[in-house]
Protein backbone atom coordinates (compact mmCIF):
# COMPACT_ATOMS: atom_id res chain seq x y z
CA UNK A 1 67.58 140.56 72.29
CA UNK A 2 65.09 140.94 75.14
CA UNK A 3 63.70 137.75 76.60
CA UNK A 4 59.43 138.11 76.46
CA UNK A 5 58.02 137.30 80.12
CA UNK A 6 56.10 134.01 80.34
CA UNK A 7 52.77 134.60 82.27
CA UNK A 8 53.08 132.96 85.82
CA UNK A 9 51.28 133.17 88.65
CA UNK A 10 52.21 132.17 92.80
CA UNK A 11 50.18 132.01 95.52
CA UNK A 12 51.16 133.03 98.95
CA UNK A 13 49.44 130.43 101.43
CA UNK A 14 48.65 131.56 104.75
CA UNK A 15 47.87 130.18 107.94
CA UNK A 16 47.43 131.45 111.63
CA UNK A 17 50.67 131.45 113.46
CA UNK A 18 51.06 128.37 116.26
CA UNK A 19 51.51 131.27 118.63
CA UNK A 20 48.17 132.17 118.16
CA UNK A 21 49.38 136.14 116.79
CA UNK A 22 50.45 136.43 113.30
CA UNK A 23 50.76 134.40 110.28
CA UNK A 24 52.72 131.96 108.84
CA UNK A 25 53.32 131.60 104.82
CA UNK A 26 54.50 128.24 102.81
CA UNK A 27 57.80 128.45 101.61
CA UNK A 28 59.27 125.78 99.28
CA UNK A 29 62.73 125.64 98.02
CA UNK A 30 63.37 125.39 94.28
CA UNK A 31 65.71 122.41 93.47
CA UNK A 32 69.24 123.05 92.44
CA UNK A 33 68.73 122.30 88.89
CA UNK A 34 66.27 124.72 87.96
CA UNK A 35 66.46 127.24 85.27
CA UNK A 36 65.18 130.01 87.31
CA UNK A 37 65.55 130.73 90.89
CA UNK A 38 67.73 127.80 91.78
CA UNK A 39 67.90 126.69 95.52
CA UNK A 40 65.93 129.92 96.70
CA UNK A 41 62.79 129.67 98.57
CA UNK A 42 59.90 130.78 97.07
CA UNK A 43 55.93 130.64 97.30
CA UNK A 44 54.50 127.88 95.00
CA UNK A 45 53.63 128.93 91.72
CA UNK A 46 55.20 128.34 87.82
CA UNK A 47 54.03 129.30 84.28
CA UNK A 48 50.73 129.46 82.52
CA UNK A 49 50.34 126.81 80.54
CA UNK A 50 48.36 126.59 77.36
CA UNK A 51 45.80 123.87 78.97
CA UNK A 52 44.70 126.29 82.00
CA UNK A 53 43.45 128.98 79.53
CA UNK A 54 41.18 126.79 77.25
CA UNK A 55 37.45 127.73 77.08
CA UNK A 56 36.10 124.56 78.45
CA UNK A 57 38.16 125.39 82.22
CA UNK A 58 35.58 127.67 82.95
CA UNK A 59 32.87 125.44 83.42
CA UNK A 60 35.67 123.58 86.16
CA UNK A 61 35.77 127.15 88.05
CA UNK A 62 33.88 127.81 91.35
CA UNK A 63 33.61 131.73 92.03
CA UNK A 64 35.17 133.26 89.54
CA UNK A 65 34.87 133.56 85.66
CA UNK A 66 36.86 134.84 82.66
CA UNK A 67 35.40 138.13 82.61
CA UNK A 68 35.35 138.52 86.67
CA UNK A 69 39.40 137.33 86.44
CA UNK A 70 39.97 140.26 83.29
CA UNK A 71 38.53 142.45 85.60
CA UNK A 72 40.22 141.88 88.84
CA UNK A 73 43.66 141.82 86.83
CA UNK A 74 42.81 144.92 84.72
CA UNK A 75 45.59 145.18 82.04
CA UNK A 76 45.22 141.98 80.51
CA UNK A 77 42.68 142.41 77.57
CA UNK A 78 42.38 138.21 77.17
CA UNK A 79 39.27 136.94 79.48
CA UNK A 80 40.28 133.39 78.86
CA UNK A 81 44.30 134.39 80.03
CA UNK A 82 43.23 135.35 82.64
CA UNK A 83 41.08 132.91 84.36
CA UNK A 84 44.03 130.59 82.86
CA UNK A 85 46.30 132.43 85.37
CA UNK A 86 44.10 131.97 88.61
CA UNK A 87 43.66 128.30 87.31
CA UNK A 88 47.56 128.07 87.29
CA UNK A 89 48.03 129.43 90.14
CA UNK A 90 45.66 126.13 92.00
CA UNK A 91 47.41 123.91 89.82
CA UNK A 92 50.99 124.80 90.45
CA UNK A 93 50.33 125.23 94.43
CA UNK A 94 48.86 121.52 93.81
CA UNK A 95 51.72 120.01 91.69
CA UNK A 96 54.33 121.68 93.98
CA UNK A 97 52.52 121.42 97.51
CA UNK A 98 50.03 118.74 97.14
CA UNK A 99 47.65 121.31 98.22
CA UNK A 100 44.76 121.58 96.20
CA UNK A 101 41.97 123.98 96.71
CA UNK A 102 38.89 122.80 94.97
CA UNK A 103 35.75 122.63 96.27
CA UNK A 104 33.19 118.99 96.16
CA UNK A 105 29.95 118.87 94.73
CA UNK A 106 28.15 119.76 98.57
CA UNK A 107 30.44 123.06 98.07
CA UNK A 108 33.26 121.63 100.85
CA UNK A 109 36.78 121.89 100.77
CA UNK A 110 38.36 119.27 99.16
CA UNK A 111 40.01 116.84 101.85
CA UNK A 112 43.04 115.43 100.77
CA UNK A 113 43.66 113.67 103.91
CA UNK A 114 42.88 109.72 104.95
CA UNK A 115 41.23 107.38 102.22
CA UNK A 116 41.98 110.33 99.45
CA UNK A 117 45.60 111.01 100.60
CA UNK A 118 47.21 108.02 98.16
CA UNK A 119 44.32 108.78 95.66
CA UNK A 120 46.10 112.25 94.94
CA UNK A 121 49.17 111.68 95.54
CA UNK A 122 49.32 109.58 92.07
CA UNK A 123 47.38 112.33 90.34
CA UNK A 124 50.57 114.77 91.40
CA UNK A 125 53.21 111.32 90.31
CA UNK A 126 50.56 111.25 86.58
CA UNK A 127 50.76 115.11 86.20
CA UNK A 128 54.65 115.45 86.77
CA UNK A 129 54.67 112.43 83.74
CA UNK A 130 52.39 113.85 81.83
CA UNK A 131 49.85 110.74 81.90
CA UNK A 132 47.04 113.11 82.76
CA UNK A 133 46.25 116.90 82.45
CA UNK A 134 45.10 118.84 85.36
CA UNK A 135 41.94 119.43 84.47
CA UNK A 136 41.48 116.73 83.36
CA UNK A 137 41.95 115.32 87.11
CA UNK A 138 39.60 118.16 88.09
CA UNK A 139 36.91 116.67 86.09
CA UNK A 140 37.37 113.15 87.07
CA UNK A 141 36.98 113.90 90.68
CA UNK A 142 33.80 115.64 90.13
CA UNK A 143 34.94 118.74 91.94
CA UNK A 144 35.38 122.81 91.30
CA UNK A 145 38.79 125.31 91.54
CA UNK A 146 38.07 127.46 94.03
CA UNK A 147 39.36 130.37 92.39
CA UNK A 148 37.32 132.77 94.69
CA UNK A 149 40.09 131.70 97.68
CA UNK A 150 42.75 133.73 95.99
CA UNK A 151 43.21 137.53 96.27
CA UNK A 152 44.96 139.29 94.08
CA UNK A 153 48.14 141.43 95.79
CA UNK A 154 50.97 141.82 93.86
CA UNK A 155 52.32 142.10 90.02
CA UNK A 156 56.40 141.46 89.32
CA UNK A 157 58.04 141.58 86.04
CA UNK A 158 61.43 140.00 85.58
CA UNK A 159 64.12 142.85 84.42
CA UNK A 160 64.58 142.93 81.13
CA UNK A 161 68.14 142.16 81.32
CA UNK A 162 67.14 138.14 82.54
CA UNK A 163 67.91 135.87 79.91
CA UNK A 164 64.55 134.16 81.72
CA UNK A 165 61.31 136.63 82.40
CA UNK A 166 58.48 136.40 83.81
CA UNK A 167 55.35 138.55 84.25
CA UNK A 168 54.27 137.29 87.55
CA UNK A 169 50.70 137.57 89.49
CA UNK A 170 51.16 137.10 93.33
CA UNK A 171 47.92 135.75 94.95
CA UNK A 172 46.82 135.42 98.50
CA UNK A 173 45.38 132.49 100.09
CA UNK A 174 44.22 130.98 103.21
CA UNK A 175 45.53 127.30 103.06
CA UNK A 176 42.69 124.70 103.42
CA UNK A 177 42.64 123.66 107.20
CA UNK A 178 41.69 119.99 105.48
CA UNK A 179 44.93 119.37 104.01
CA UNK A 180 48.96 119.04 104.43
CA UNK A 181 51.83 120.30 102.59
CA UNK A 182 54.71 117.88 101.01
CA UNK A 183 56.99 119.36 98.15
CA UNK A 184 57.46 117.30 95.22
CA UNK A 185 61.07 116.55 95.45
CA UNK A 186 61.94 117.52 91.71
CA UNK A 187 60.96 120.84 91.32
CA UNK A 188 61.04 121.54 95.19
CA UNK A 189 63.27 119.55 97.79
CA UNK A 190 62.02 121.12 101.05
CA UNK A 191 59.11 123.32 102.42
CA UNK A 192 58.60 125.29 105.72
CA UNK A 193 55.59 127.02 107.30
CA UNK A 194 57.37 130.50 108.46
CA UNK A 195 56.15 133.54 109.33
CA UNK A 196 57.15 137.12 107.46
CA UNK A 197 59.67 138.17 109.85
CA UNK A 198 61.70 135.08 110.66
CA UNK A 199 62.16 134.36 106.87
CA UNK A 200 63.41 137.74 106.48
CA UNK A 201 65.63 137.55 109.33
CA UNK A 202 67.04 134.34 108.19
CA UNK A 203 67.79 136.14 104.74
CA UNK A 204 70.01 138.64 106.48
CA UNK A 205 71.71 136.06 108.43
CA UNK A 206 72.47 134.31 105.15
CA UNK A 207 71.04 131.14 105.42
CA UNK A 208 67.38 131.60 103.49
CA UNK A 209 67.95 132.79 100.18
CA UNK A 210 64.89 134.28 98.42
CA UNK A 211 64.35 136.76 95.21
CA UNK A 212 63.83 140.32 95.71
CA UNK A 213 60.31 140.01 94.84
CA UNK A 214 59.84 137.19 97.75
CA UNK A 215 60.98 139.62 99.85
CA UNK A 216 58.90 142.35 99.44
CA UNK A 217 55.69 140.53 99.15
CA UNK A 218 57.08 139.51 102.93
CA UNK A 219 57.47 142.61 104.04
CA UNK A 220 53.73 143.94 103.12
CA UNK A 221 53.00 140.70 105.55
CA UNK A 222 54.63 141.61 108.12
CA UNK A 223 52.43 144.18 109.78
CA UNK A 224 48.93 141.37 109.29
CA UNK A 225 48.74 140.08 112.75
CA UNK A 226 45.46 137.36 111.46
CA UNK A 227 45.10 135.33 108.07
CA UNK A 228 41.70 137.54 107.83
CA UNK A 229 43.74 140.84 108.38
CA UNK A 230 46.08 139.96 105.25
CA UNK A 231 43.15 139.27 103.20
CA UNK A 232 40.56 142.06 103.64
CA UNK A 233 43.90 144.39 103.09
CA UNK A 234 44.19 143.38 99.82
CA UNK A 235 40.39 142.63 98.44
CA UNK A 236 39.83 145.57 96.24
CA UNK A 237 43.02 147.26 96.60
CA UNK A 238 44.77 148.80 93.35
CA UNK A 239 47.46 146.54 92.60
CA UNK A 240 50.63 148.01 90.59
CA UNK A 241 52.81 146.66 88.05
CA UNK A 242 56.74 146.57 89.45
CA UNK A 243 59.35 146.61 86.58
CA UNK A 244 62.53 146.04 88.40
CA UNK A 245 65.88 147.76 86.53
CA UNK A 246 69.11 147.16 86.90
CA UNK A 247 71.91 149.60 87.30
CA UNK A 248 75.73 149.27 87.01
CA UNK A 249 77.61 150.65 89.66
CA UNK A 250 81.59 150.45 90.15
CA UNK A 251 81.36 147.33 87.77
CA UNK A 252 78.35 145.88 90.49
CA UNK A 253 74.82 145.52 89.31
CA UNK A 254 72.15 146.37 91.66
CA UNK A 255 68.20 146.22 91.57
CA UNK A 256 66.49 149.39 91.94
CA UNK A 257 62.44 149.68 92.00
CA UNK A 258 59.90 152.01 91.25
CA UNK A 259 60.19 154.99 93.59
CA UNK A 260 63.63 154.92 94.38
CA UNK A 261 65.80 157.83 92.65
CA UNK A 262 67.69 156.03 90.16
CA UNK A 263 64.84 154.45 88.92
CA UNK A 264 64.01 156.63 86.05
């Protein structure tokens, strides 16, 4: 029987490369224990859960609302989905990266540096537990998602031949210049700021595994030579829906993608 994909959404953080030319994206790599995508590097991101797409979130939005998030998304005919999968997207990026982007009450970035460093830290140790929901947090602080950070750019769906799918949205992001990364060490056990084409050329070499949709989304990267460049390429642009298959050849299975001649 066909698994059903899970809504899930990642975010691709971005930040100017040290060199000055380029970009670098935030990588974290998935603990050995996990169901899906075990000890592969990955961009933050996880599951919709049923708590992100509750009526109330809205009013916890800066930017963006339920009908503005149907529309960007297009195909998904639940307004209240899919603001739930921009608001998952903050909140797994936040659970997984400790980086939060949320906006105060003046309309700032959140900092999550000095004085407020230890304050969220034990928000990310109380959601892990379960001793407090996200938004919950959200509302305590007094402060706003900034869902209008995020850019829509790509759309994956597991193969149906997974035992575990997922119908992934891929969102861009420029990371908040106000805060640092540190992975969680239970769902992620190390993170790295890398650009497209090392990452890639450390996958060939065998010694930074990533799924084939990782590695695609890093390839559209490659060519951005600013944060700015990456983004204004993908505000407004069509996105597609990629269905992966697989095919069995001499008793190997290989991926093929839309496009390619043994897709159909």
């Amino acid at each position: 029987m066909t698994a059903v994909p899970r809504d899930a959404a990642t975010v691709i953080l971005m930040r100017g490369s040290e060199g000055g030319k380029g970009i670098e994206v935030l990588m974290v790599r998935r603990s050995g224990s996990s169901d899906f995508a075990a000890g592969m590097h990955v961009f933050p991101g996880g599951g919709v859960e049923e708590g992100d797409c509750r009526r109330e979130v809205a009013a916890l939005c800066a930017g963006l609302g339920p009908e503005e998030a149907a529309s960007i998304l297009g195909d998904v005919s639940d307004p209240s989905l899919c603001l739930g999968i921009f608001v998952a997207a903050v909140r797994e990026t936040f659970e997984e990266t400790g980086i939060l982007m949320a906006r105060d009450a003046s309309g700032n970035l959140v900092d999550c540096r000095g004085e407020a460093a230890g304050r969220y830290a034990a928000y990310r140790e109380a959601l892990k537990e379960g001793r407090i929901g996200f938004t919950e947090m959200i509302a305590r602080e007094g402060i706003e998602l900034a869902l209008d950070r995020l850019v829509y750019f790509a759309h994956w769906i597991t193969p149906e031949v997974s035992p575990i799918r997922f119908d992934t949205r891929f969102f861009l992001a420029a990371a908040p210049p106000c805060q640092v990364a540190a992975h969680d060490e239970i769902e992620t056990t190390d993170h790295v700021w890398i650009s497209p084409e090392e990452a890639l050329k450390k996958n060939r070499e065998g010694t930074f595994a990533m799924l084939p949709p990782t590695m695609v989304n890093l390839m559209a990267l490659e060519r951005f030579s600013s944060v700015d460049e990456a983004l204004a390429y993908a505000a407004g642009r069509e996105v597609p829906t990629i269905s992966p298959r697989v095919v069995v050849e001499g008793g190997r299975m290989r991926l093929v993608l839309p496009g390619d001649p043994d897709y159909e």
